[in-house]
PDB file of N, CA and C in Angstrom:
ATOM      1  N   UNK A   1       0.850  -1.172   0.000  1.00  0.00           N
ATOM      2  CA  UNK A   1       0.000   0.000   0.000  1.00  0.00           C
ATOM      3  C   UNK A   1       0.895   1.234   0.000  1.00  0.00           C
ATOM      4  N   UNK A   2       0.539   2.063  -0.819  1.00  0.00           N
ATOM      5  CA  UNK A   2       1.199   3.576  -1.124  1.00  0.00           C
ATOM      6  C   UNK A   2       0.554   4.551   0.500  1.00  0.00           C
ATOM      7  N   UNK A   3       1.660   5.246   0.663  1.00  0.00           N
ATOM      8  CA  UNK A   3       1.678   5.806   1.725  1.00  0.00           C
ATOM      9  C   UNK A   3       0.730   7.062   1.382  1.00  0.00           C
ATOM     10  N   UNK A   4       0.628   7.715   0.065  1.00  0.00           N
ATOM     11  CA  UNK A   4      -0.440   8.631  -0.121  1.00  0.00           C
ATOM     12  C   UNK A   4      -1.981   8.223   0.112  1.00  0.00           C
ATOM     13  N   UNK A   5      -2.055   6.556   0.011  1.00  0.00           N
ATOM     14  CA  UNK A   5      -3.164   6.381   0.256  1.00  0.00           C
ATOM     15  C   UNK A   5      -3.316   6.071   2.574  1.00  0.00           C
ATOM     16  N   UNK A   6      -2.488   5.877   2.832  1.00  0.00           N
ATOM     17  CA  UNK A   6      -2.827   5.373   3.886  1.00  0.00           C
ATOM     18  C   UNK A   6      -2.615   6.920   5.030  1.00  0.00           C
ATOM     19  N   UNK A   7      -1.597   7.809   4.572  1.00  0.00           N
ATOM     20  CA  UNK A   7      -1.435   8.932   5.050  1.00  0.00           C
ATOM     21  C   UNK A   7      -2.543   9.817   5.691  1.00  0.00           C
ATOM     22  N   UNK A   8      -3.463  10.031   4.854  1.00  0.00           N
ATOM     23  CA  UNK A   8      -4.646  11.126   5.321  1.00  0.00           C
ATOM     24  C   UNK A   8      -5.819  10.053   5.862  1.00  0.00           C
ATOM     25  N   UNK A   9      -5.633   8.661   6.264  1.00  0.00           N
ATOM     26  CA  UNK A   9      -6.359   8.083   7.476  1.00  0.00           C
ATOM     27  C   UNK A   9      -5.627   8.241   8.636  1.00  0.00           C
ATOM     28  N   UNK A  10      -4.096   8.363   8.753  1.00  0.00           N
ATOM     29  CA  UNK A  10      -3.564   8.544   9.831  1.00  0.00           C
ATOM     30  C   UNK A  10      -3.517   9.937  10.278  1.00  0.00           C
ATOM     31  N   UNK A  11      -3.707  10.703   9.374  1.00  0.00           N
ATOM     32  CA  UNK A  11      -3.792  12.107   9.742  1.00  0.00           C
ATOM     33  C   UNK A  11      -4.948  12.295  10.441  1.00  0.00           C
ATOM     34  N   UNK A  12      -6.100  11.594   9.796  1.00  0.00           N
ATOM     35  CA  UNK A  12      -7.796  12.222   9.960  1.00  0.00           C
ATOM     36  C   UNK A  12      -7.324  12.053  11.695  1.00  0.00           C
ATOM     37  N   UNK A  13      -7.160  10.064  11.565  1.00  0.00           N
ATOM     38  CA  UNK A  13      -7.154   9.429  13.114  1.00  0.00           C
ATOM     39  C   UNK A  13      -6.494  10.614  14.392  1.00  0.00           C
ATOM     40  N   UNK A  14      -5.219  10.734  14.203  1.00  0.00           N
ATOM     41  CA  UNK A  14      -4.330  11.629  14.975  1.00  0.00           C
ATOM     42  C   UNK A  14      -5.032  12.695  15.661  1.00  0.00           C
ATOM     43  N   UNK A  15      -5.863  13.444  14.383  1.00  0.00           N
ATOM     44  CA  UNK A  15      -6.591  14.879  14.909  1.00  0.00           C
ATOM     45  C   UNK A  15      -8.073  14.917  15.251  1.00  0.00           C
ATOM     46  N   UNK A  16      -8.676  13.370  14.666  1.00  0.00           N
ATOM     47  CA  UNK A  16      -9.600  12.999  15.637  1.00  0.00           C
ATOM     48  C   UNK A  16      -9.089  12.520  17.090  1.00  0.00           C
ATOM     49  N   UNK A  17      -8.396  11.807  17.181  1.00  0.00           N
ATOM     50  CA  UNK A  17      -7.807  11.593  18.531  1.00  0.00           C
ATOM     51  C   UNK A  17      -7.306  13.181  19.745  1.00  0.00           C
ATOM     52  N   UNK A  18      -6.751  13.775  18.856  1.00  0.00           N
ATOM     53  CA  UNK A  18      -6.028  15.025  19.873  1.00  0.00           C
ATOM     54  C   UNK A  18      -7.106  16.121  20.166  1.00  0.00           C
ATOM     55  N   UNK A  19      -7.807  16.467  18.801  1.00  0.00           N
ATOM     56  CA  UNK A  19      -8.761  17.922  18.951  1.00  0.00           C
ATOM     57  C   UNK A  19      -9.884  17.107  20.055  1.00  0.00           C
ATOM     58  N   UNK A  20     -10.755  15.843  19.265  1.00  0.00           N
ATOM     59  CA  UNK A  20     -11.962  15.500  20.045  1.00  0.00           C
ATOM     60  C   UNK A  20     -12.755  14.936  21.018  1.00  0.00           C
ATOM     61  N   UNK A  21     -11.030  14.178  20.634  1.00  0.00           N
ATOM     62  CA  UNK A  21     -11.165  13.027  22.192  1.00  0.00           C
ATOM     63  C   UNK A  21     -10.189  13.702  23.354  1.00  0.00           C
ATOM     64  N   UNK A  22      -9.317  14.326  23.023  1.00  0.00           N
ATOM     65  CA  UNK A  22      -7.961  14.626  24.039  1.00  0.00           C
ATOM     66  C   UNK A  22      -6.694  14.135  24.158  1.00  0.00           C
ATOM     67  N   UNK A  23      -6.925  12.922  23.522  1.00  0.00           N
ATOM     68  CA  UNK A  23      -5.880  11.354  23.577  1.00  0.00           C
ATOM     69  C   UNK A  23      -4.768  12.076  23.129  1.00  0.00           C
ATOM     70  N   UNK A  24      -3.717  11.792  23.696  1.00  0.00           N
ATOM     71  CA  UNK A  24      -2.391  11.826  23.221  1.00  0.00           C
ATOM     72  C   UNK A  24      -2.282   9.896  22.417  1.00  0.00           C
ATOM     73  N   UNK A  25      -1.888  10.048  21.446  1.00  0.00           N
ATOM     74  CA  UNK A  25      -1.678   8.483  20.979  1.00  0.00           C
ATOM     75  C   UNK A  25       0.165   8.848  20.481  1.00  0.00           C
ATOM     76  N   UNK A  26       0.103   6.973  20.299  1.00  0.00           N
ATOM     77  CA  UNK A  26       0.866   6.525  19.369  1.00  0.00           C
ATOM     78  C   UNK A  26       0.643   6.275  18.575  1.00  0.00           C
ATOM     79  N   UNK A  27       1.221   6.326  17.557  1.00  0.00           N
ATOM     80  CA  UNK A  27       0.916   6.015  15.900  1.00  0.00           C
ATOM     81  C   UNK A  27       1.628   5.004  16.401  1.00  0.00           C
ATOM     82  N   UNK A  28       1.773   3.825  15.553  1.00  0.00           N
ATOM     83  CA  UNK A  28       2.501   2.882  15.188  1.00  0.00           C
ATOM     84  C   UNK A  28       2.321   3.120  13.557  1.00  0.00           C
ATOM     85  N   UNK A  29       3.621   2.582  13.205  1.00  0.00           N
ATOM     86  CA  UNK A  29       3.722   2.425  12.051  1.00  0.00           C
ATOM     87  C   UNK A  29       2.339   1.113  11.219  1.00  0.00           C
ATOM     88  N   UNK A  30       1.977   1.877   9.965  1.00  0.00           N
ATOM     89  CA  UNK A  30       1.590   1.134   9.714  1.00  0.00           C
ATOM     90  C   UNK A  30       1.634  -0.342   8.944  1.00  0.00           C
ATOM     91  N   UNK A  31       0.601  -1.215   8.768  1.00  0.00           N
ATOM     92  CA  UNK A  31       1.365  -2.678   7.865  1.00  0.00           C
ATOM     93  C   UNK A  31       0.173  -3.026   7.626  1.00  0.00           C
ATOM     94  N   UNK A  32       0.285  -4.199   6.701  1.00  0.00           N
ATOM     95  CA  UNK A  32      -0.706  -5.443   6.109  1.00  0.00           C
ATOM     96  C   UNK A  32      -0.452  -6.358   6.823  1.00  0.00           C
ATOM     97  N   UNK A  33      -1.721  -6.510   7.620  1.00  0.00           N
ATOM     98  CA  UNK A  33      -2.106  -7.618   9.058  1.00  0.00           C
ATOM     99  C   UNK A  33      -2.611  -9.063   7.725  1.00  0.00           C
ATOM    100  N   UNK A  34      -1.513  -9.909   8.134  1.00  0.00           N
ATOM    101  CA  UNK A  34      -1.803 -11.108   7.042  1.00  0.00           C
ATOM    102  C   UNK A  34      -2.491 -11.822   8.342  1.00  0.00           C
ATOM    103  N   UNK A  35      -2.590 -11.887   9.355  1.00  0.00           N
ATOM    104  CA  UNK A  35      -3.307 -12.435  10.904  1.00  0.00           C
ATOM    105  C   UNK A  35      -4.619 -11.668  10.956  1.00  0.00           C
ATOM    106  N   UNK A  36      -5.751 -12.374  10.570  1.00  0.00           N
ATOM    107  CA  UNK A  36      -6.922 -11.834  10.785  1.00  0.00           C
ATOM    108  C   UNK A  36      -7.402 -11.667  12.292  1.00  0.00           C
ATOM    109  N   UNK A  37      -6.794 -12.698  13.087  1.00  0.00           N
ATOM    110  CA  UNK A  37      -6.712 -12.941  14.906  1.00  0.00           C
ATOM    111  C   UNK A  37      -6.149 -12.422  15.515  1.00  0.00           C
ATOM    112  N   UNK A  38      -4.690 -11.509  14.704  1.00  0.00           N
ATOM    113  CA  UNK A  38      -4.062 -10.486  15.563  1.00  0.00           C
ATOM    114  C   UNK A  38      -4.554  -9.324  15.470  1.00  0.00           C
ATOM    115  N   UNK A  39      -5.922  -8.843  15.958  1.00  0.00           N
ATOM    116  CA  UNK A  39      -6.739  -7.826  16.089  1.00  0.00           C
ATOM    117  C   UNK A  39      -6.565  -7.118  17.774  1.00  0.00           C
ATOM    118  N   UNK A  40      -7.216  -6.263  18.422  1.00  0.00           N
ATOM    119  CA  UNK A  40      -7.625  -5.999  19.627  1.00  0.00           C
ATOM    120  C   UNK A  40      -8.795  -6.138  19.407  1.00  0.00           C
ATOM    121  N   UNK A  41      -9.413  -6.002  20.286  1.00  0.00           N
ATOM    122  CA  UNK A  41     -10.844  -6.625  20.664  1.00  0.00           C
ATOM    123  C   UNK A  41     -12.194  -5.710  20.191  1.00  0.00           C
ATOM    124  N   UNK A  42     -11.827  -4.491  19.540  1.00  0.00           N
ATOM    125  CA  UNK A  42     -12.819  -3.827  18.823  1.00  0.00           C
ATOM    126  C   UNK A  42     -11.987  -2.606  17.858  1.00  0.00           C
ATOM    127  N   UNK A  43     -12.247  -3.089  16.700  1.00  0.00           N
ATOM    128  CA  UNK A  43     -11.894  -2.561  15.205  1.00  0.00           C
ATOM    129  C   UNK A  43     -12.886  -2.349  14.722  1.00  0.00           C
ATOM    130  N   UNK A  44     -12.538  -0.826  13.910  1.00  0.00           N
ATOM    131  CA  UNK A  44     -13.483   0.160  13.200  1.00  0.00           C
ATOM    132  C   UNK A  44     -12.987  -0.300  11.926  1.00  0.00           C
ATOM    133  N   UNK A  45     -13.775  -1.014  10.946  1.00  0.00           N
ATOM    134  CA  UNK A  45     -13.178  -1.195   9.757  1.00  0.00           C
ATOM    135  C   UNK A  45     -14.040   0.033   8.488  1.00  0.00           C
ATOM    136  N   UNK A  46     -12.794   0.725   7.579  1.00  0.00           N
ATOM    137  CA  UNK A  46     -13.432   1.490   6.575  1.00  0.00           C
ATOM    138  C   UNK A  46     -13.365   1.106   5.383  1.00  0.00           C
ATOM    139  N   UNK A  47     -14.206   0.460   4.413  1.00  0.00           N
ATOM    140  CA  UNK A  47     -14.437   0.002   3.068  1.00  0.00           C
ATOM    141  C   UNK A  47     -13.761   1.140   2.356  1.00  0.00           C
ATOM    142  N   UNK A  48     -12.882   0.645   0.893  1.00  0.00           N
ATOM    143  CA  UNK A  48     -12.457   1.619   0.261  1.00  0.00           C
ATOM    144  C   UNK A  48     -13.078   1.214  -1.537  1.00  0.00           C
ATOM    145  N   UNK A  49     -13.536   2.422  -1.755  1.00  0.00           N
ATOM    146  CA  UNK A  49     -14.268   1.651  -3.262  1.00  0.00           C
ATOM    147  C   UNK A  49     -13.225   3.092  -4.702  1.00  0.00           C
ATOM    148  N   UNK A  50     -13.831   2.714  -5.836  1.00  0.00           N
ATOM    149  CA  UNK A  50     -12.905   3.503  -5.976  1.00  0.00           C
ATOM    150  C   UNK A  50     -11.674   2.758  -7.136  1.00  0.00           C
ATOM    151  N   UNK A  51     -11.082   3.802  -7.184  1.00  0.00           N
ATOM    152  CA  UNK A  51      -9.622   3.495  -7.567  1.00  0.00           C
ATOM    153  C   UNK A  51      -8.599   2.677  -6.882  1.00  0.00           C
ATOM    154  N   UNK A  52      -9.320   2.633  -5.520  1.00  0.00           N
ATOM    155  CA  UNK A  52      -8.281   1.653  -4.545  1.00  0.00           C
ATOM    156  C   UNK A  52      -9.605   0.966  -3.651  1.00  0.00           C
ATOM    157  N   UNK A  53      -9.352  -0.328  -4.127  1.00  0.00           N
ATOM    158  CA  UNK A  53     -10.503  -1.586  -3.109  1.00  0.00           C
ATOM    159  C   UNK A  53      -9.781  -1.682  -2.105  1.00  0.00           C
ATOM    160  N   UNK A  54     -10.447  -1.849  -1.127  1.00  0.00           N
ATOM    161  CA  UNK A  54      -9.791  -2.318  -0.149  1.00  0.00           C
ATOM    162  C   UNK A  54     -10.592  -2.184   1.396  1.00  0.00           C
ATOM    163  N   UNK A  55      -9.726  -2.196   2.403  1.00  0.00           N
ATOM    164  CA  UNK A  55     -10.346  -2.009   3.813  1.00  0.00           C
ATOM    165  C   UNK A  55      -8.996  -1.276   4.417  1.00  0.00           C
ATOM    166  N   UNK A  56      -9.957  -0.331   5.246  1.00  0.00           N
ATOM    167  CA  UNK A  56      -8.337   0.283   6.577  1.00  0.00           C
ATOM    168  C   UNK A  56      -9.050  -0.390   7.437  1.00  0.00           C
ATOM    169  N   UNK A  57      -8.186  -0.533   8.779  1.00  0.00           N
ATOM    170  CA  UNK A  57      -8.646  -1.278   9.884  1.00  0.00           C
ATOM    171  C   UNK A  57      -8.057  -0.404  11.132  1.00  0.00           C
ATOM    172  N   UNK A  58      -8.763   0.257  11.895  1.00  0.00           N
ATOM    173  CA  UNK A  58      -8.367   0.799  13.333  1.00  0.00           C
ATOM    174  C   UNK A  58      -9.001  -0.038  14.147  1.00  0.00           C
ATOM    175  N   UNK A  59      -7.849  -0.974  14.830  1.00  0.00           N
ATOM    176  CA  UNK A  59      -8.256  -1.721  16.029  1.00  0.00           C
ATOM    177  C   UNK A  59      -7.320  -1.395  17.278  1.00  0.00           C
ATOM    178  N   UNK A  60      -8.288  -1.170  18.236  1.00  0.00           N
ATOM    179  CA  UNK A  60      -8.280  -0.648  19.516  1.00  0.00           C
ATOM    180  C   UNK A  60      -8.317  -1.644  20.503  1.00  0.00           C
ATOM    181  N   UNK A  61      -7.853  -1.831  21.842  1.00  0.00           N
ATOM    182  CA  UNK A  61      -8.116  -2.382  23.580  1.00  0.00           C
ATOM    183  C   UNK A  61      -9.321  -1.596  23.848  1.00  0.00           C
ATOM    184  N   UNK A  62     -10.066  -3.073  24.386  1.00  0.00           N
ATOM    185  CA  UNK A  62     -11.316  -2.708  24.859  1.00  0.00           C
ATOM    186  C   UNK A  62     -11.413  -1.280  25.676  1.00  0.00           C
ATOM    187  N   UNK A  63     -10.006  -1.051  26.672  1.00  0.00           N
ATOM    188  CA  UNK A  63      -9.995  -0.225  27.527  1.00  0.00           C
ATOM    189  C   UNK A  63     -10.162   1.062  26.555  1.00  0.00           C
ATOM    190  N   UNK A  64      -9.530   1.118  25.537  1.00  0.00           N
ATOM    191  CA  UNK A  64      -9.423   2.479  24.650  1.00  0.00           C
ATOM    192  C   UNK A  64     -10.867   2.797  24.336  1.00  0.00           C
ATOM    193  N   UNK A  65     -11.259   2.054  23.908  1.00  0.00           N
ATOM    194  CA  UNK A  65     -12.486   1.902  23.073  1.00  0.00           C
ATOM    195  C   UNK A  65     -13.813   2.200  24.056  1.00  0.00           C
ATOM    196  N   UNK A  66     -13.632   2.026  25.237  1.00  0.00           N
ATOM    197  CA  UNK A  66     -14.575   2.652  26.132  1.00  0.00           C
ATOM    198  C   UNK A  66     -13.993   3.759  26.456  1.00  0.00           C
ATOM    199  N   UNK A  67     -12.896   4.468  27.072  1.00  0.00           N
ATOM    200  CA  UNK A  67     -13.008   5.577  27.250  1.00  0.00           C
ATOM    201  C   UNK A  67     -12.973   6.339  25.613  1.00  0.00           C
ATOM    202  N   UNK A  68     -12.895   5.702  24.694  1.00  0.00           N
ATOM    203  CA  UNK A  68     -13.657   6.885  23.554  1.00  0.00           C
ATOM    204  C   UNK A  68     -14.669   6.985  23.470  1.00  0.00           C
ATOM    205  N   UNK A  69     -15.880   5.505  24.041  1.00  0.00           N
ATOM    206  CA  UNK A  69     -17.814   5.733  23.820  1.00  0.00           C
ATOM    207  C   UNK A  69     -17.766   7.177  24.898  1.00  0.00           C
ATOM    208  N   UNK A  70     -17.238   6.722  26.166  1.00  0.00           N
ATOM    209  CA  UNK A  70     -17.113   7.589  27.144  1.00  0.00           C
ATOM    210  C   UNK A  70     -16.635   9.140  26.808  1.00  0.00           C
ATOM    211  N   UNK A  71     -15.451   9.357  26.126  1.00  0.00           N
ATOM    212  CA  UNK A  71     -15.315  11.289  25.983  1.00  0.00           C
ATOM    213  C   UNK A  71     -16.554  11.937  24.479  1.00  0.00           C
ATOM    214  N   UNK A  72     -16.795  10.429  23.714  1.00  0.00           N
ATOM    215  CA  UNK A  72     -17.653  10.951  22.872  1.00  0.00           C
ATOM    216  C   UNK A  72     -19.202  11.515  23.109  1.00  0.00           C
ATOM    217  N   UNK A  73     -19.271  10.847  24.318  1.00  0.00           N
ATOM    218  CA  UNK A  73     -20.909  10.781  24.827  1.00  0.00           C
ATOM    219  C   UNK A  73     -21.100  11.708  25.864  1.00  0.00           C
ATOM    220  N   UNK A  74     -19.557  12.187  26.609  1.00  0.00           N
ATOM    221  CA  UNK A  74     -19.542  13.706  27.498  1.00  0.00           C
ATOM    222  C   UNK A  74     -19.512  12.819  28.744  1.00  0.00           C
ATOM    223  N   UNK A  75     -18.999  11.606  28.994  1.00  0.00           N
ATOM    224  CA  UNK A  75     -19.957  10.943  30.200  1.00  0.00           C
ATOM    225  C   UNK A  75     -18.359  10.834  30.802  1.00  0.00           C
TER     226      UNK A  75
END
């Protein structure tokens, strides 16, 4: 995968993470998960149609993933 395509999901992610949630994150670098089982326990998957088929995959720890229902919902 070309980094122009995967770039402005890591961007969107980052500044959804910092402006809306607060999160300081890590990026990890990204890759092609050939392990469908090496997931965390709740992944946002985004269909790509288009000029480029495909799927992005943001998978998160349960723990993350509730305190984001949690800063999204004000609670």
């Amino acid at each position: 995968m070309k980094a122009e395509y995967i770039n402005p999901f890591l961007d969107a992610s980052v500044h959804l993470f910092k402006e809306y949630l607060r999160f300081d994150i890590k990026n990890n670098p990204p890759f092609i998960n050939q392990d469908h089982n090496d997931l965390n326990e709740v992944s946002a998957i985004i269909g790509l149609a288009g000029d480029i088929i495909g799927a992005v995959v943001l998978s998160f720890t349960r723990e993350t993933a509730i305190a984001m229902a949690s800063r999204f919902s004000g609670q």
